[in-house]
N, C-alpha and C. Protein backbone atom coordinates (compact mmCIF):
# COMPACT_ATOMS: atom_id res chain seq x y z
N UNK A 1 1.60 41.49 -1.83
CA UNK A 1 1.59 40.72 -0.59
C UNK A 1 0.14 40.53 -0.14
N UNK A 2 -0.02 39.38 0.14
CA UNK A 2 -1.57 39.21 0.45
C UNK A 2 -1.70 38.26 1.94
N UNK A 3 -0.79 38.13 2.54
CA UNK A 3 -0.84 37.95 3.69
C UNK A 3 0.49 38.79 4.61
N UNK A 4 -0.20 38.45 6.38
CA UNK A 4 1.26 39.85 7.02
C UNK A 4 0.80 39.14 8.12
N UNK A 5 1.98 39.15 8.82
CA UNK A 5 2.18 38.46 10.54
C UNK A 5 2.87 39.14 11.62
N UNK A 6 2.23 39.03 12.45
CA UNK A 6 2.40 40.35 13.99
C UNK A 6 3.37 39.08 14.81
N UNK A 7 4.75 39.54 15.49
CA UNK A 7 4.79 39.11 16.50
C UNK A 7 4.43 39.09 17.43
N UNK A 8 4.02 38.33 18.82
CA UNK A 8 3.29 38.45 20.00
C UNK A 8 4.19 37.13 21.28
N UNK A 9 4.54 37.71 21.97
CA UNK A 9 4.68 37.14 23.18
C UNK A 9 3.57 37.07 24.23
N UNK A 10 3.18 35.37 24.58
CA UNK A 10 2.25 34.90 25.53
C UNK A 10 2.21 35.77 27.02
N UNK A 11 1.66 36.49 27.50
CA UNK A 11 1.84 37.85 28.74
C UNK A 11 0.77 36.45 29.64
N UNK A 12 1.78 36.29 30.97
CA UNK A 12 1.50 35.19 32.09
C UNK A 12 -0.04 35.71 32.65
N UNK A 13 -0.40 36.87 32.51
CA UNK A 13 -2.10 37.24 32.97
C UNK A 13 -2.81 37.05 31.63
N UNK A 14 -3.02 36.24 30.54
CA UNK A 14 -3.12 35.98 29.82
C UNK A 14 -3.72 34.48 29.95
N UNK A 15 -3.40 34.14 31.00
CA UNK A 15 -3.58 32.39 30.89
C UNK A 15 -4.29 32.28 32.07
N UNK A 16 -4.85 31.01 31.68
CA UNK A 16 -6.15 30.54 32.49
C UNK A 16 -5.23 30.31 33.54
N UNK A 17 -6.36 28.86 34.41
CA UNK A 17 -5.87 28.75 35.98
C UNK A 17 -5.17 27.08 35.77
N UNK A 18 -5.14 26.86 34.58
CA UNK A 18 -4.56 25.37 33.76
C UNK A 18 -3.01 26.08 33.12
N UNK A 19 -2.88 27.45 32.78
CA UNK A 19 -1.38 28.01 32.38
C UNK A 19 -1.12 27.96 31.08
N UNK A 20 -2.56 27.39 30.21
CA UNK A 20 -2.69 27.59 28.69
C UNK A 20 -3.76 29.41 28.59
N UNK A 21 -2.99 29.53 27.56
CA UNK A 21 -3.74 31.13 27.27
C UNK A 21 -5.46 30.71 27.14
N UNK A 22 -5.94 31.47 27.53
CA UNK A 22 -7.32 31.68 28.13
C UNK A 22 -7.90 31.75 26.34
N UNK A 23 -8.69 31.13 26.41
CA UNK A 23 -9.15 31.03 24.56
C UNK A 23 -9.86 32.50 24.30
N UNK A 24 -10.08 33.33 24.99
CA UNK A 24 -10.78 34.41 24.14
C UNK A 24 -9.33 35.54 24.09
N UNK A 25 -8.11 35.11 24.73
CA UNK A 25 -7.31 36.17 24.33
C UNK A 25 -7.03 35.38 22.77
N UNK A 26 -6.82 34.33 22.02
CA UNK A 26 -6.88 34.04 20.57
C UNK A 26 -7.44 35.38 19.58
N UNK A 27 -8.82 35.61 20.51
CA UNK A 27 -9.89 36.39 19.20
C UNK A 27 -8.82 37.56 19.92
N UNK A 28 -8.06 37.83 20.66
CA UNK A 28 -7.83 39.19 21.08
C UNK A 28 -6.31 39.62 20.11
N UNK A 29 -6.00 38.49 20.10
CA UNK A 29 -4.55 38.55 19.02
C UNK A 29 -5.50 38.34 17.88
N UNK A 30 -6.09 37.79 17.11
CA UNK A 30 -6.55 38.18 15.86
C UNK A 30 -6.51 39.29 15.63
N UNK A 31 -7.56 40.15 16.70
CA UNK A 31 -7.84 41.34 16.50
C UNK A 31 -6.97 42.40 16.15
N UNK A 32 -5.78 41.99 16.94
CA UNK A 32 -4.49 42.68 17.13
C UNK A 32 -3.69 42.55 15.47
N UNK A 33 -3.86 41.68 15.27
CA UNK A 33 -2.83 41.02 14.02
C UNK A 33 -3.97 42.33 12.58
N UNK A 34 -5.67 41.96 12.68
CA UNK A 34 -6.06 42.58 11.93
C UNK A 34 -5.53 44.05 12.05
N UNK A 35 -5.83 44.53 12.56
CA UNK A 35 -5.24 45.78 12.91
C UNK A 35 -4.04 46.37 12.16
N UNK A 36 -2.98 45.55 12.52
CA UNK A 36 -1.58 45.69 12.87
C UNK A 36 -1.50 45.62 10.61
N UNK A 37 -2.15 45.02 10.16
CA UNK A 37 -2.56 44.26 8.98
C UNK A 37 -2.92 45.53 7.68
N UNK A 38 -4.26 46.15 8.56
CA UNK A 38 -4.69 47.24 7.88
C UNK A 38 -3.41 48.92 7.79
N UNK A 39 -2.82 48.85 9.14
CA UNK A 39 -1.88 49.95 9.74
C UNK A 39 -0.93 49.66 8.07
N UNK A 40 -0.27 48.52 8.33
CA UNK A 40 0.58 47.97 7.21
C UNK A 40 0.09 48.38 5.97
N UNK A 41 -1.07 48.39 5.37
CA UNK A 41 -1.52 49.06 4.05
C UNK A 41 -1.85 50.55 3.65
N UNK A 42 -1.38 50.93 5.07
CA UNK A 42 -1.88 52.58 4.87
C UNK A 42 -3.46 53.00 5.90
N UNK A 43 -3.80 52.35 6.00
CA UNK A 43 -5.14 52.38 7.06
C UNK A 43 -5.30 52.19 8.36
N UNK A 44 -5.55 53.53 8.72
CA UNK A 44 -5.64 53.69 10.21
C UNK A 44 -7.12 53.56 10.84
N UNK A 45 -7.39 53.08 11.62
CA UNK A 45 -8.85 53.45 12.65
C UNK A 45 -9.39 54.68 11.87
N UNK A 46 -9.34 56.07 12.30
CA UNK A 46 -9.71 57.42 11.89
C UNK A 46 -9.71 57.52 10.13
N UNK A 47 -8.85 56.42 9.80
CA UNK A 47 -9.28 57.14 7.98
C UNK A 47 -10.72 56.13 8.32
N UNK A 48 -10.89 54.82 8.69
CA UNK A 48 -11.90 54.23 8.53
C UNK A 48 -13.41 55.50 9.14
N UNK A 49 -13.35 55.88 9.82
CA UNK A 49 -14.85 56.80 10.69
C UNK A 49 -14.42 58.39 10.05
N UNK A 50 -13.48 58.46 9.37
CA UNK A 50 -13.45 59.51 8.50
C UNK A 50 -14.32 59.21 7.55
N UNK A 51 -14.13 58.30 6.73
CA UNK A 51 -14.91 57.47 5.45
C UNK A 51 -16.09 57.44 5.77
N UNK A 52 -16.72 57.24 6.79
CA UNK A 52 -17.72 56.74 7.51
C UNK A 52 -18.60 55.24 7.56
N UNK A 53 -17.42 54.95 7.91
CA UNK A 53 -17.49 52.99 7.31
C UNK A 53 -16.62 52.51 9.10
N UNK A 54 -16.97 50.99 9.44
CA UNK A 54 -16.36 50.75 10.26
C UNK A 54 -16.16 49.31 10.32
N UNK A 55 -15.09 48.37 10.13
CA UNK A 55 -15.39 47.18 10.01
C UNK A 55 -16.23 46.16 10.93
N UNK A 56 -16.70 44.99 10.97
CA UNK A 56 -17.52 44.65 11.36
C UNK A 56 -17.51 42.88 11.62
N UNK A 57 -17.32 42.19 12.01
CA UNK A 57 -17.13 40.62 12.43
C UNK A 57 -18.14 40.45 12.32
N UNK A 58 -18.49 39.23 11.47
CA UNK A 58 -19.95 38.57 10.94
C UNK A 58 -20.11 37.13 11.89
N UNK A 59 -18.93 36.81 11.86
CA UNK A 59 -18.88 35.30 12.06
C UNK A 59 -17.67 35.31 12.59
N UNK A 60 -16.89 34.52 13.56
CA UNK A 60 -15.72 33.91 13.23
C UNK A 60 -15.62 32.21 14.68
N UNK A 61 -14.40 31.38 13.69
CA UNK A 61 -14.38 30.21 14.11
C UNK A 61 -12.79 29.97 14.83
N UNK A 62 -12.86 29.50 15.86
CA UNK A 62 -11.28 29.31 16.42
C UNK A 62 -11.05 27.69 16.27
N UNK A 63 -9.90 27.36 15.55
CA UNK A 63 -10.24 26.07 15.80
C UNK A 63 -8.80 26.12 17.05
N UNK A 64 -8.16 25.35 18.18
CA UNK A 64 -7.46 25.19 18.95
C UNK A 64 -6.65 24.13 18.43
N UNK A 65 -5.14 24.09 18.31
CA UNK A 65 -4.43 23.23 17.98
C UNK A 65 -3.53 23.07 18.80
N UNK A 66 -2.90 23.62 19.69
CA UNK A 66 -2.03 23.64 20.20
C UNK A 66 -1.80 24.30 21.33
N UNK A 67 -1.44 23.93 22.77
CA UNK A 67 -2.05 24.83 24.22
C UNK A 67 -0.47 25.88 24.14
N UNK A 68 -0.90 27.10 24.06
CA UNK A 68 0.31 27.89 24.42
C UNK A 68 0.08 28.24 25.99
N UNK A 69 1.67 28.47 26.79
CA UNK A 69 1.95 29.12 27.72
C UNK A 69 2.71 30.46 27.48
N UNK A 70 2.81 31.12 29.23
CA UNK A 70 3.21 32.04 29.06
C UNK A 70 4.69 32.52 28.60
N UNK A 71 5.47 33.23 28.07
CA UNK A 71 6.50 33.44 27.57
C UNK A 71 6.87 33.12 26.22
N UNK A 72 5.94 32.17 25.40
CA UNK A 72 6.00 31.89 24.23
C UNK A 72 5.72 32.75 22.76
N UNK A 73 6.45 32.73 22.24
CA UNK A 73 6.63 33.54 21.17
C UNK A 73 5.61 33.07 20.23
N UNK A 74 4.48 34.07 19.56
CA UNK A 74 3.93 33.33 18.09
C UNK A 74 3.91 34.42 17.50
N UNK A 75 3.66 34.27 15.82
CA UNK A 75 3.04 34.92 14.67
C UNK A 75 1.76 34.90 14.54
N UNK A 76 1.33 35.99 14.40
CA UNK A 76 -0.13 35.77 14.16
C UNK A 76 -0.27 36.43 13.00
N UNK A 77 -0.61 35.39 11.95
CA UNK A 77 -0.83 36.03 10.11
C UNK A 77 -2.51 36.85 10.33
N UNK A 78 -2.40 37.32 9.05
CA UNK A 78 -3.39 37.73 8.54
C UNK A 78 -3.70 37.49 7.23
N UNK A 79 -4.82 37.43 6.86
CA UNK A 79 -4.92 37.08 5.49
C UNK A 79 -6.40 37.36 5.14
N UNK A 80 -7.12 38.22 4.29
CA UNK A 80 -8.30 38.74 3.71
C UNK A 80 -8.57 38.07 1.99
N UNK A 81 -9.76 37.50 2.38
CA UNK A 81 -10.43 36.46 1.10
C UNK A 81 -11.48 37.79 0.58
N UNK A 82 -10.86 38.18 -0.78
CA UNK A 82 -12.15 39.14 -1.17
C UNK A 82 -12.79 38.76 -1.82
N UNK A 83 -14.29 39.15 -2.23
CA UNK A 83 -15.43 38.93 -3.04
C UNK A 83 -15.82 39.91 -3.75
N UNK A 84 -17.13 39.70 -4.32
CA UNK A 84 -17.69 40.49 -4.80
C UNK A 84 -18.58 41.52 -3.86
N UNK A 85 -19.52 40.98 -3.07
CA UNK A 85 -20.09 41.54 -2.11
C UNK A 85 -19.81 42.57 -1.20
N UNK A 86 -20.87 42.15 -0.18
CA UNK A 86 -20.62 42.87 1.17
C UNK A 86 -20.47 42.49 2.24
N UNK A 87 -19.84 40.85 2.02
CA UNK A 87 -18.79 40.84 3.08
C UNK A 87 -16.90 39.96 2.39
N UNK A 88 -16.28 39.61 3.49
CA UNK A 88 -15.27 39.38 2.95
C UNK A 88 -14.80 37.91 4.22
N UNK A 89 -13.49 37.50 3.57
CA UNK A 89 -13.67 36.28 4.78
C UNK A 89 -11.78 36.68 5.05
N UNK A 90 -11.78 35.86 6.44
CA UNK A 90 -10.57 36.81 7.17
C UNK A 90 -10.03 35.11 7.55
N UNK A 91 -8.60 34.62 6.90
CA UNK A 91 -8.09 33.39 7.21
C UNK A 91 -6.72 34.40 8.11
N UNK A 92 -6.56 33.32 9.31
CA UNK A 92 -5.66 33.84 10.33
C UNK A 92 -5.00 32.51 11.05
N UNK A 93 -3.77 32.55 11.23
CA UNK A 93 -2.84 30.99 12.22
C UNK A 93 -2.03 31.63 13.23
N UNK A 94 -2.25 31.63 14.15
CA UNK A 94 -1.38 31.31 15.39
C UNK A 94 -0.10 30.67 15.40
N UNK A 95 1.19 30.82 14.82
CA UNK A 95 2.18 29.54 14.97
C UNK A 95 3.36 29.99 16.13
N UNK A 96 3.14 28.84 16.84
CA UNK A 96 4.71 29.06 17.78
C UNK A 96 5.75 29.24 16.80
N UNK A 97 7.27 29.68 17.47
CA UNK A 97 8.47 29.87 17.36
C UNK A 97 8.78 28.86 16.40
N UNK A 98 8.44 27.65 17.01
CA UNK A 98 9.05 26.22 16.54
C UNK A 98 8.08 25.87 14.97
N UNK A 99 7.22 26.77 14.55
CA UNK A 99 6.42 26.17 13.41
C UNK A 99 5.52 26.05 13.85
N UNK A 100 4.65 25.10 15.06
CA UNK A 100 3.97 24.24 15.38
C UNK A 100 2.77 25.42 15.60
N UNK A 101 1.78 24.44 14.81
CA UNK A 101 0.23 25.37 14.61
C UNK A 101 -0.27 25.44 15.65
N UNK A 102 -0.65 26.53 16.61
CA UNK A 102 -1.51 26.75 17.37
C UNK A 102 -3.18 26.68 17.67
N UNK A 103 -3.10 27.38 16.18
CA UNK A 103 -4.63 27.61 16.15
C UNK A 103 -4.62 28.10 14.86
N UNK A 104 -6.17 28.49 14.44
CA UNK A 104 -6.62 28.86 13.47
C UNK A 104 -7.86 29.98 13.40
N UNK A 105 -7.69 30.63 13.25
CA UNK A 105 -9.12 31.48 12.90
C UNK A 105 -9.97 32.02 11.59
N UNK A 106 -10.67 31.88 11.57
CA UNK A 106 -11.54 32.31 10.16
C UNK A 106 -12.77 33.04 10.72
N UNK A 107 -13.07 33.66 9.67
CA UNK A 107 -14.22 34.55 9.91
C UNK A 107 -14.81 35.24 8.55
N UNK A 108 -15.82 36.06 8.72
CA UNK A 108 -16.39 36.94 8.10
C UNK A 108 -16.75 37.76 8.67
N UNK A 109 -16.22 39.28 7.38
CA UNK A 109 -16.29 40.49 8.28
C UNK A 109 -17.79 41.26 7.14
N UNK A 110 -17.35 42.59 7.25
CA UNK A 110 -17.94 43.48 6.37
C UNK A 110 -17.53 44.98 6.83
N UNK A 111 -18.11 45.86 5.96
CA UNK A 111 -18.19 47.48 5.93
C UNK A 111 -19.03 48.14 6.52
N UNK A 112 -19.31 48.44 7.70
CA UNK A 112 -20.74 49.23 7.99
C UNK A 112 -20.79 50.62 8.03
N UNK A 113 -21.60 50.89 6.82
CA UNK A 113 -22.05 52.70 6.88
C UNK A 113 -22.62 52.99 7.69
N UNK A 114 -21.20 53.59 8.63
CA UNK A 114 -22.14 54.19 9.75
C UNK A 114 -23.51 55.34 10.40
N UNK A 115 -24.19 55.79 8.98
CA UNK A 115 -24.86 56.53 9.05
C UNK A 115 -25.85 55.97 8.82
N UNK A 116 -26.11 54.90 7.08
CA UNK A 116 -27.06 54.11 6.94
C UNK A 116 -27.16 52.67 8.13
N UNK A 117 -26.05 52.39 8.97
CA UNK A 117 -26.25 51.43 9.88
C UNK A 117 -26.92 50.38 8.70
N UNK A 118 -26.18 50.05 7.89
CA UNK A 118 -25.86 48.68 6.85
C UNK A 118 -24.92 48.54 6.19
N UNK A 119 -24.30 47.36 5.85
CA UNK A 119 -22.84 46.74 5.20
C UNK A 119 -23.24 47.55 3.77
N UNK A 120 -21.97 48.37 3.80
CA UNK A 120 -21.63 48.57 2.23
C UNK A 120 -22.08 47.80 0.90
N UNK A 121 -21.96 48.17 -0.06
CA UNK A 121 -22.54 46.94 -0.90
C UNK A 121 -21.33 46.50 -1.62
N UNK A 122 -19.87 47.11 -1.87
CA UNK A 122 -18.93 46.05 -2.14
C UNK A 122 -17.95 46.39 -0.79
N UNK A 123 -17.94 45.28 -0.16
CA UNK A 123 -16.43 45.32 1.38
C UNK A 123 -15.47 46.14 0.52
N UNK A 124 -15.06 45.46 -0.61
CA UNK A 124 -13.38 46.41 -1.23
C UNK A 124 -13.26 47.56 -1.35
N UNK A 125 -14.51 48.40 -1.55
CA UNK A 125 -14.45 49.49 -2.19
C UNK A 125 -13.60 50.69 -1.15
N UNK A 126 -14.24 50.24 0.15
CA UNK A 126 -13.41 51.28 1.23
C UNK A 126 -11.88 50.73 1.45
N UNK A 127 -11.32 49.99 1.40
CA UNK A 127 -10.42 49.21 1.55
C UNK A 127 -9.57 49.82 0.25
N UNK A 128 -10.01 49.98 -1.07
CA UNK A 128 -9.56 50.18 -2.08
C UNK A 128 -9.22 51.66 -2.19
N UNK A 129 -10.02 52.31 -1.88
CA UNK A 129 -10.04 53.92 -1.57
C UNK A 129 -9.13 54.71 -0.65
N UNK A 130 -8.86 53.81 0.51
CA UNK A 130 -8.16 53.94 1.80
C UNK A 130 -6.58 53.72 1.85
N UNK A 131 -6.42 52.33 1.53
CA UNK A 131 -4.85 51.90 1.15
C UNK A 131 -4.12 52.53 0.96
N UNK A 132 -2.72 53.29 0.68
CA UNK A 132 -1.94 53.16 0.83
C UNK A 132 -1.37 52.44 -0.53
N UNK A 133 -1.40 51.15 -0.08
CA UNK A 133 -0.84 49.78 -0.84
C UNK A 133 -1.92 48.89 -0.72
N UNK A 134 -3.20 49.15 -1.75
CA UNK A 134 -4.16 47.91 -1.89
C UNK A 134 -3.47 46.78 -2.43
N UNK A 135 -2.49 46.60 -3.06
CA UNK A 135 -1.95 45.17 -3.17
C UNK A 135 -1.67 44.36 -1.54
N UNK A 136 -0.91 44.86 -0.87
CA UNK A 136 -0.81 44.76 0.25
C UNK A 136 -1.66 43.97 0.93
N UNK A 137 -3.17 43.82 0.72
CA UNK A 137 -4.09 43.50 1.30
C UNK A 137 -5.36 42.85 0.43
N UNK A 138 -4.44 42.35 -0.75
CA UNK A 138 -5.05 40.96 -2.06
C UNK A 138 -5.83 42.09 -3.06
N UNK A 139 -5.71 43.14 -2.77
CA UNK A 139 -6.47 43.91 -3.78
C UNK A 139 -5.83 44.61 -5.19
């Protein structure tokens, strides 16, 4: 399995003063979905700062497709693009109930050794070590 999707209901303090969700709760359900993503493969927060690695957002892009309100039901996927390197790229969709695309997010993350305070030199390797079920998570 190389992608996984969180349910989430739209919470009415959630939304702007227009009654569409406030665009930085988006990055806040990503966040949630990543999470929820890694939990699913066997990886918790604490194995990550056990390891002494901590993930890390390089970049990321929201594109807006669709205005959600409050009470609305979406999926929020997850999905991890691996490389060779030291970083990795993170494809993510928002879809209402009905199908209809919300949004989109992409990004780039990485590994940071938290002792050397620099990205790992391959992202997978902690990911690979950690799992549970590295298939789970394209590995």
């Amino acid at each position: 399995m190389t992608e996984f999707s969180v349910p989430i209901t739209v919470r009415g303090y959630e939304t702007d003063s227009q009654g569409h969700l406030n665009q930085s709760v988006y990055l806040q359900y990503a966040e949630h979905a990543r999470w929820c993503y890694l939990e699913h493969a066997g990886i918790r927060q604490a194995d990550l700062l056990a390891k002494g690695v901590g993930p890390v957002v390089l970049e990321t892009t929201v594109r807006y497709r669709r205005e959600l309100r409050a009470g609305e039901e979406v999926a929020v996927s997850c999905r991890f693009v691996w490389g060779d390197g030291k970083t990795f790229g993170v494809e993510q969709t928002v879809v209402k109930a009905d199908g209809t695309l919300a949004a989109e997010v992409t990004g780039v993350g990485g590994f940071l050794d938290l002792t050397a305070r620099r990205l790992v030199e391959d992202a997978r390797e902690p990911m690979r070590a950690l799992a549970a079920d590295p298939a789970a998570l394209g590995l």
